[in-house]
C-alpha atoms as a PDB file:
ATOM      1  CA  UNK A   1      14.270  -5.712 -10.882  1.00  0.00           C
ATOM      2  CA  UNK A   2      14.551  -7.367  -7.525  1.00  0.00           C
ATOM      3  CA  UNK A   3      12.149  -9.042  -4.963  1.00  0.00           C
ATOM      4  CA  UNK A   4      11.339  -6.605  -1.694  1.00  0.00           C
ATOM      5  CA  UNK A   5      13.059  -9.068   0.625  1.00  0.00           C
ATOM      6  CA  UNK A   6      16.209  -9.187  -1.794  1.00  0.00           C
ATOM      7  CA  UNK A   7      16.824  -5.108  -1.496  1.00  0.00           C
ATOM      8  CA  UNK A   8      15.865  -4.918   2.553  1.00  0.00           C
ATOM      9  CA  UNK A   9      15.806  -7.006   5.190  1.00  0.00           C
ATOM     10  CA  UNK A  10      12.684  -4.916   6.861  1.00  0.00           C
ATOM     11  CA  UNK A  11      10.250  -4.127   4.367  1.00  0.00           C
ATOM     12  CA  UNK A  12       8.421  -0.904   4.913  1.00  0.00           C
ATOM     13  CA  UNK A  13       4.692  -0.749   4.405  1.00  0.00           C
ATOM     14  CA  UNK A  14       2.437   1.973   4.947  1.00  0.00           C
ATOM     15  CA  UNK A  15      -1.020   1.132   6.236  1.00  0.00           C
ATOM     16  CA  UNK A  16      -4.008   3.395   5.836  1.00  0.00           C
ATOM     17  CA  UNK A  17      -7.004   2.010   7.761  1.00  0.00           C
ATOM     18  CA  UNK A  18      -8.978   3.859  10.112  1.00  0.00           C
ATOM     19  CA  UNK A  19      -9.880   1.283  12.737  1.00  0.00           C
ATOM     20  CA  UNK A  20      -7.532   0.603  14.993  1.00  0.00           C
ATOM     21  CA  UNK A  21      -7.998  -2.969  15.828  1.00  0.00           C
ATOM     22  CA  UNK A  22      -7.556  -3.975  12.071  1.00  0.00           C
ATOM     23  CA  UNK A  23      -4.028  -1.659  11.966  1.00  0.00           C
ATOM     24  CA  UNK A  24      -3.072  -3.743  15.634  1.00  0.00           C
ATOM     25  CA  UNK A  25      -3.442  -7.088  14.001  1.00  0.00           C
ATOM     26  CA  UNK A  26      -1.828  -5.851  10.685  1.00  0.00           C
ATOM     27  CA  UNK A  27       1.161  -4.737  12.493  1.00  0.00           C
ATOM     28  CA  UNK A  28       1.365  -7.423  14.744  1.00  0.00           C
ATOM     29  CA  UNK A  29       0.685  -9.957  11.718  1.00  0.00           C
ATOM     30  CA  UNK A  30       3.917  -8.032  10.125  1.00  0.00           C
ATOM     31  CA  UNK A  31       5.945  -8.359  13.258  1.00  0.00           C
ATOM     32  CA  UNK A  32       5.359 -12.206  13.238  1.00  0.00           C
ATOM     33  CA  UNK A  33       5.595 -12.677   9.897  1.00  0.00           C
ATOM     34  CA  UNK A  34       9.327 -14.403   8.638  1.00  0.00           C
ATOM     35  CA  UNK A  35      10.221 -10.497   6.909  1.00  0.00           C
ATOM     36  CA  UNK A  36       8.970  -8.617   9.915  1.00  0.00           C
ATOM     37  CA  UNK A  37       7.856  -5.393   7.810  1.00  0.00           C
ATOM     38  CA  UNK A  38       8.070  -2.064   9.485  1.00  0.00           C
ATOM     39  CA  UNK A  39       4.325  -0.670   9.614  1.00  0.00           C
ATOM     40  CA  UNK A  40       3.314   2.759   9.520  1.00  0.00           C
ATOM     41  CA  UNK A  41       0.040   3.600  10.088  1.00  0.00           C
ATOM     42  CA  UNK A  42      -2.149   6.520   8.923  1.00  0.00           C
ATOM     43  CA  UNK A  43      -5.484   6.461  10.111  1.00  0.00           C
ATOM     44  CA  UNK A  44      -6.963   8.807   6.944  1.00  0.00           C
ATOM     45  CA  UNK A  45      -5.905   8.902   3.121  1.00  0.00           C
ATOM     46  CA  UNK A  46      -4.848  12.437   3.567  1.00  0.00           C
ATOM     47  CA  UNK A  47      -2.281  11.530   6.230  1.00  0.00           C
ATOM     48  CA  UNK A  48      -1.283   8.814   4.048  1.00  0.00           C
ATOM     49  CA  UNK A  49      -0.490  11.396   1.041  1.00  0.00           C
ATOM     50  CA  UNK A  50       1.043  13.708   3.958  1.00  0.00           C
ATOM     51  CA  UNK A  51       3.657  11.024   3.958  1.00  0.00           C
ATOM     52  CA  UNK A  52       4.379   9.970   0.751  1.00  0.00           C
ATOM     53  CA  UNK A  53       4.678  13.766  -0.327  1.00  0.00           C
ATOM     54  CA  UNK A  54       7.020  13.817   2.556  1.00  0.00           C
ATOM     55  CA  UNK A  55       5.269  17.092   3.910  1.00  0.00           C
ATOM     56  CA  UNK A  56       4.243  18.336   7.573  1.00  0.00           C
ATOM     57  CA  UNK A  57       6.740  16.000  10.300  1.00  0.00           C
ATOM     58  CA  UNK A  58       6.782  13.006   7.528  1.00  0.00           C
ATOM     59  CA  UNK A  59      10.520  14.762   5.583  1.00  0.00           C
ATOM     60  CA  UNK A  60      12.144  11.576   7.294  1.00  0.00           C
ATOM     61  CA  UNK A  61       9.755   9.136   7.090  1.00  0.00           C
ATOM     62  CA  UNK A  62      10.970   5.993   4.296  1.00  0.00           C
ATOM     63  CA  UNK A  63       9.114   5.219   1.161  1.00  0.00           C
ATOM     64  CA  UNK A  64       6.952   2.337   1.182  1.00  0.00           C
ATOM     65  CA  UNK A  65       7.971  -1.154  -0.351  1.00  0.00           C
ATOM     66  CA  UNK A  66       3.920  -1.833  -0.222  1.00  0.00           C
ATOM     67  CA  UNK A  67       1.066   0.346   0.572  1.00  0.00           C
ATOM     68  CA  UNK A  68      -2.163  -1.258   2.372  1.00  0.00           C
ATOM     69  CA  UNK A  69      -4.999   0.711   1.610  1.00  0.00           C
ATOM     70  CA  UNK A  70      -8.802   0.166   2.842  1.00  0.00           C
ATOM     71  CA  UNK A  71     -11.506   1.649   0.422  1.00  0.00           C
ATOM     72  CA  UNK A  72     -14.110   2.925   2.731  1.00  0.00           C
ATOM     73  CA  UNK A  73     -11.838   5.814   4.566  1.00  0.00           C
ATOM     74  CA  UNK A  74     -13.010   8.868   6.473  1.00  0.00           C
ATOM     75  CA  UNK A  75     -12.987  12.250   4.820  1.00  0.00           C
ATOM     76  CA  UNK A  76     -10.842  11.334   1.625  1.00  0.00           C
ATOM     77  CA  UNK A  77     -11.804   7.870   0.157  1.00  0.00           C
ATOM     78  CA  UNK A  78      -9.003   4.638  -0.752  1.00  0.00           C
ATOM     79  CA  UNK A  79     -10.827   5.464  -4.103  1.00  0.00           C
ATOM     80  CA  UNK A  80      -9.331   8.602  -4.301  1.00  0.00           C
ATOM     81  CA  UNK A  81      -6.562   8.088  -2.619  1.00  0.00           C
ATOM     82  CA  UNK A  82      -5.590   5.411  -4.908  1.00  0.00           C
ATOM     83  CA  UNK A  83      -6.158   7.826  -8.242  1.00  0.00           C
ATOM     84  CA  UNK A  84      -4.108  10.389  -6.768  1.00  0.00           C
ATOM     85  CA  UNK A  85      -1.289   8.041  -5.816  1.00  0.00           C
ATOM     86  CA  UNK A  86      -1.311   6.112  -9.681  1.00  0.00           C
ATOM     87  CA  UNK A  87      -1.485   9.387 -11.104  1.00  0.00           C
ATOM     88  CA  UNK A  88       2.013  10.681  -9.576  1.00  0.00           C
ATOM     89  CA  UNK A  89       5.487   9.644 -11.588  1.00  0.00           C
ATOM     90  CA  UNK A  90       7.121   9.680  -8.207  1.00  0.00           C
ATOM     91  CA  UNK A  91       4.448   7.368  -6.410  1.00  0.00           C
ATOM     92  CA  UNK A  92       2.812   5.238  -8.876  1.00  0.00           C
ATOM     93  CA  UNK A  93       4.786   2.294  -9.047  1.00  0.00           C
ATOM     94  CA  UNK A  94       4.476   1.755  -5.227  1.00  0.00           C
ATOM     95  CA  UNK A  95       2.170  -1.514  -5.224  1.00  0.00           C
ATOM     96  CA  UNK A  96      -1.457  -0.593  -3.672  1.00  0.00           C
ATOM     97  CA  UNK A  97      -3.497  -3.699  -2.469  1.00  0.00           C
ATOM     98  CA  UNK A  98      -6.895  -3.041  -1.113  1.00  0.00           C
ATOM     99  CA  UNK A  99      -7.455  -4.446   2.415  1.00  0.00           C
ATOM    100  CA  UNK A 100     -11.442  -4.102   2.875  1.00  0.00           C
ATOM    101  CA  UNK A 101     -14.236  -5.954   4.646  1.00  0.00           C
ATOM    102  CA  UNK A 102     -16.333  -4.871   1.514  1.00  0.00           C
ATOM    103  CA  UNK A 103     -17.098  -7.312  -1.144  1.00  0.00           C
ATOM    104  CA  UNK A 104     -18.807  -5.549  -3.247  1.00  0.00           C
ATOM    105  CA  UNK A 105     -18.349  -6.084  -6.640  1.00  0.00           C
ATOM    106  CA  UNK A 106     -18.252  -2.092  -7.521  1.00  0.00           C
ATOM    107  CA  UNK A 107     -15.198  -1.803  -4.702  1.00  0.00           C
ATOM    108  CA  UNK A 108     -13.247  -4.489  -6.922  1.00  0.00           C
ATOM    109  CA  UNK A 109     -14.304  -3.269 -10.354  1.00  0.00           C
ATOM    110  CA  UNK A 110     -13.339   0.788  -9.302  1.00  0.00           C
ATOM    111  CA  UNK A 111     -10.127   0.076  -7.594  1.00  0.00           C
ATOM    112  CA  UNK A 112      -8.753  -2.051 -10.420  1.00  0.00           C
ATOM    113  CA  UNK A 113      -9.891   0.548 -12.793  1.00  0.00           C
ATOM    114  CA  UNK A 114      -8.071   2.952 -11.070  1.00  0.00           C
ATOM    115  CA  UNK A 115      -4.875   0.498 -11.052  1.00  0.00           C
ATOM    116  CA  UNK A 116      -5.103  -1.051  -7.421  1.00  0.00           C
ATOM    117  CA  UNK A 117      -1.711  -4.058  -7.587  1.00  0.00           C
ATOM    118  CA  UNK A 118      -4.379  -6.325  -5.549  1.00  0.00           C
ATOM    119  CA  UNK A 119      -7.665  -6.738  -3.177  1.00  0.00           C
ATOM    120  CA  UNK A 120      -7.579  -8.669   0.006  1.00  0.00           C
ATOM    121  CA  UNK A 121     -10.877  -8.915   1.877  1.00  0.00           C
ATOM    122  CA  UNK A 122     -10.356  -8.345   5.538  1.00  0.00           C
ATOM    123  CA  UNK A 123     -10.719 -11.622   8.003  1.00  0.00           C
ATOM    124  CA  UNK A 124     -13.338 -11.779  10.285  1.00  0.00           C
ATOM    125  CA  UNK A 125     -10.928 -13.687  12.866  1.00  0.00           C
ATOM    126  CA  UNK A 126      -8.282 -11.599  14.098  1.00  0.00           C
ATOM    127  CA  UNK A 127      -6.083 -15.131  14.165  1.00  0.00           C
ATOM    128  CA  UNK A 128      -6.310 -14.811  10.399  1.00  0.00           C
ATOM    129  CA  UNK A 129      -5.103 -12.047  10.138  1.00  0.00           C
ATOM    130  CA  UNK A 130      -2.147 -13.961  10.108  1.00  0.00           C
ATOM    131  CA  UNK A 131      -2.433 -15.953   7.424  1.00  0.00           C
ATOM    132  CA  UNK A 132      -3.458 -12.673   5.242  1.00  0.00           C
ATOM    133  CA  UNK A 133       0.050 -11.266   6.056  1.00  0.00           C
ATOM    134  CA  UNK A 134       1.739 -14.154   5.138  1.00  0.00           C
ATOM    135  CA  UNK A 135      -0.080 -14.417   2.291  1.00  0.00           C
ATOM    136  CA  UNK A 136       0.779 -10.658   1.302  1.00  0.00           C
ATOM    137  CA  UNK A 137       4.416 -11.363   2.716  1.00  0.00           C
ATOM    138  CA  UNK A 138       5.210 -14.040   0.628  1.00  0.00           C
ATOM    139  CA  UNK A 139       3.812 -13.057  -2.797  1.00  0.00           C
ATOM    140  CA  UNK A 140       4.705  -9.381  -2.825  1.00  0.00           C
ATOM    141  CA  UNK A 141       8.245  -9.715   0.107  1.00  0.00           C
ATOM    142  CA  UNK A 142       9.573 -12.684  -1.368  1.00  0.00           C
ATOM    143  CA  UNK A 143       8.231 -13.874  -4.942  1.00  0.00           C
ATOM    144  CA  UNK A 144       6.688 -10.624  -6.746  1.00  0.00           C
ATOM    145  CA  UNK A 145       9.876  -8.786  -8.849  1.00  0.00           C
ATOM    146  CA  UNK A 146       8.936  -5.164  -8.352  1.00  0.00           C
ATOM    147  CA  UNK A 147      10.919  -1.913  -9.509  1.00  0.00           C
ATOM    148  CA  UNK A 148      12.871   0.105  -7.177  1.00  0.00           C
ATOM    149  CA  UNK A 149      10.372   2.478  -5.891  1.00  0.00           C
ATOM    150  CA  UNK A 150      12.546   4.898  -3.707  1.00  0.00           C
ATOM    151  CA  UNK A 151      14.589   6.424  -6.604  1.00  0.00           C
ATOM    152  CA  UNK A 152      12.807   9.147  -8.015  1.00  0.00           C
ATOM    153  CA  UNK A 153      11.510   9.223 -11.663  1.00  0.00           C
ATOM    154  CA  UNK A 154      14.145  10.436 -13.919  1.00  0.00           C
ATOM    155  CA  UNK A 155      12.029  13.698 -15.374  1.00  0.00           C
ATOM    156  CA  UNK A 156      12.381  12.523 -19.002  1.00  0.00           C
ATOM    157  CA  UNK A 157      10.075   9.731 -17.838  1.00  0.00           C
ATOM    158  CA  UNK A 158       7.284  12.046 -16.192  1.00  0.00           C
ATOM    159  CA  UNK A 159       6.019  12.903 -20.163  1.00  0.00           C
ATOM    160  CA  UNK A 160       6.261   9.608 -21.275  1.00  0.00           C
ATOM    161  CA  UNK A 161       4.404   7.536 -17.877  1.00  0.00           C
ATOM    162  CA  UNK A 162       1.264   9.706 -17.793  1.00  0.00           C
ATOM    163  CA  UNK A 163      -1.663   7.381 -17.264  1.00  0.00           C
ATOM    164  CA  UNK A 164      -4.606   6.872 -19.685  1.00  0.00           C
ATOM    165  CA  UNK A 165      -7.302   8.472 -19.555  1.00  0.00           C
ATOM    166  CA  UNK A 166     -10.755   6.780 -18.492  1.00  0.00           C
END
């Protein structure tokens, strides 16, 4: 296992928030941030799976190193999002933090159920948004050892890495 910043020098991260102000100061948080990561946004959950399935115009699109994920989504939830995504061999060991304004003790409780890597609660001051990313950059970019999620899972491994049931 290596550290994000040790296998690229521009981390990708896929956002999925549905405001757009938040996903401006995320992305320009990233772009400021010492390993500028390269954001992608999708404004719903279902766009978000569109890309990680690679389907529709996303074939080309890269593999997150991190995926950003607010809970209270449009249409498909970050609840349900986040089951779908820990339930796939090929996705699952993608790191998920939660980036919400909510907190709720029942957001916390359901996303780590469903194996969320972290919860952030969303800054009121769009200066601190800064500080979030860093935060995010430096514990999961530069200190965090994490697999190599862009390989895919070797198929013997599909059987054995099914998730428990709950």
């Amino acid at each position: 296992m290596t550290t994000i910043a040790e296998r690229t020098k521009f981390p990708q991260v896929l956002l999925i928030e549905d405001n757009h102000g938040d996903a401006l100061l995320v992305q320009r948080a990233f772009k400021k941030a010492a390993i500028p990561g390269n954001v992608t946004v999708a404004p719903t959950a279902e766009i978000g799976l569109c890309i990680l399935r690679r389907e529709g115009g996303f074939s080309h699109t890269p593999y997150p190193d991190l995926i950003l994920l607010d809970v209270n989504l449009p249409y498909m939830g970050g609840g349900e999002f986040l089951e779908l995504v820990k339930a796939d061999p090929e996705l699952r060991l993608i790191p998920v933090i939660i980036m919400s304004s909510s907190k709720a003790e029942r957001d916390i409780q359901s996303t780590y159920k469903t194996y969320a890597n972290g919860f952030v609660i969303k800054p009121f001051i769009a200066h601190e948004y800064d500080d979030v990313i860093k935060s995010i950059e430096d514990y999961w970019f530069q200190l965090n050892e994490t697999p190599e999620t862009h390989a895919p899972v070797p198929p013997a491994a599909h059987a054995k890495a099914a998730l428990p049931a709950y």
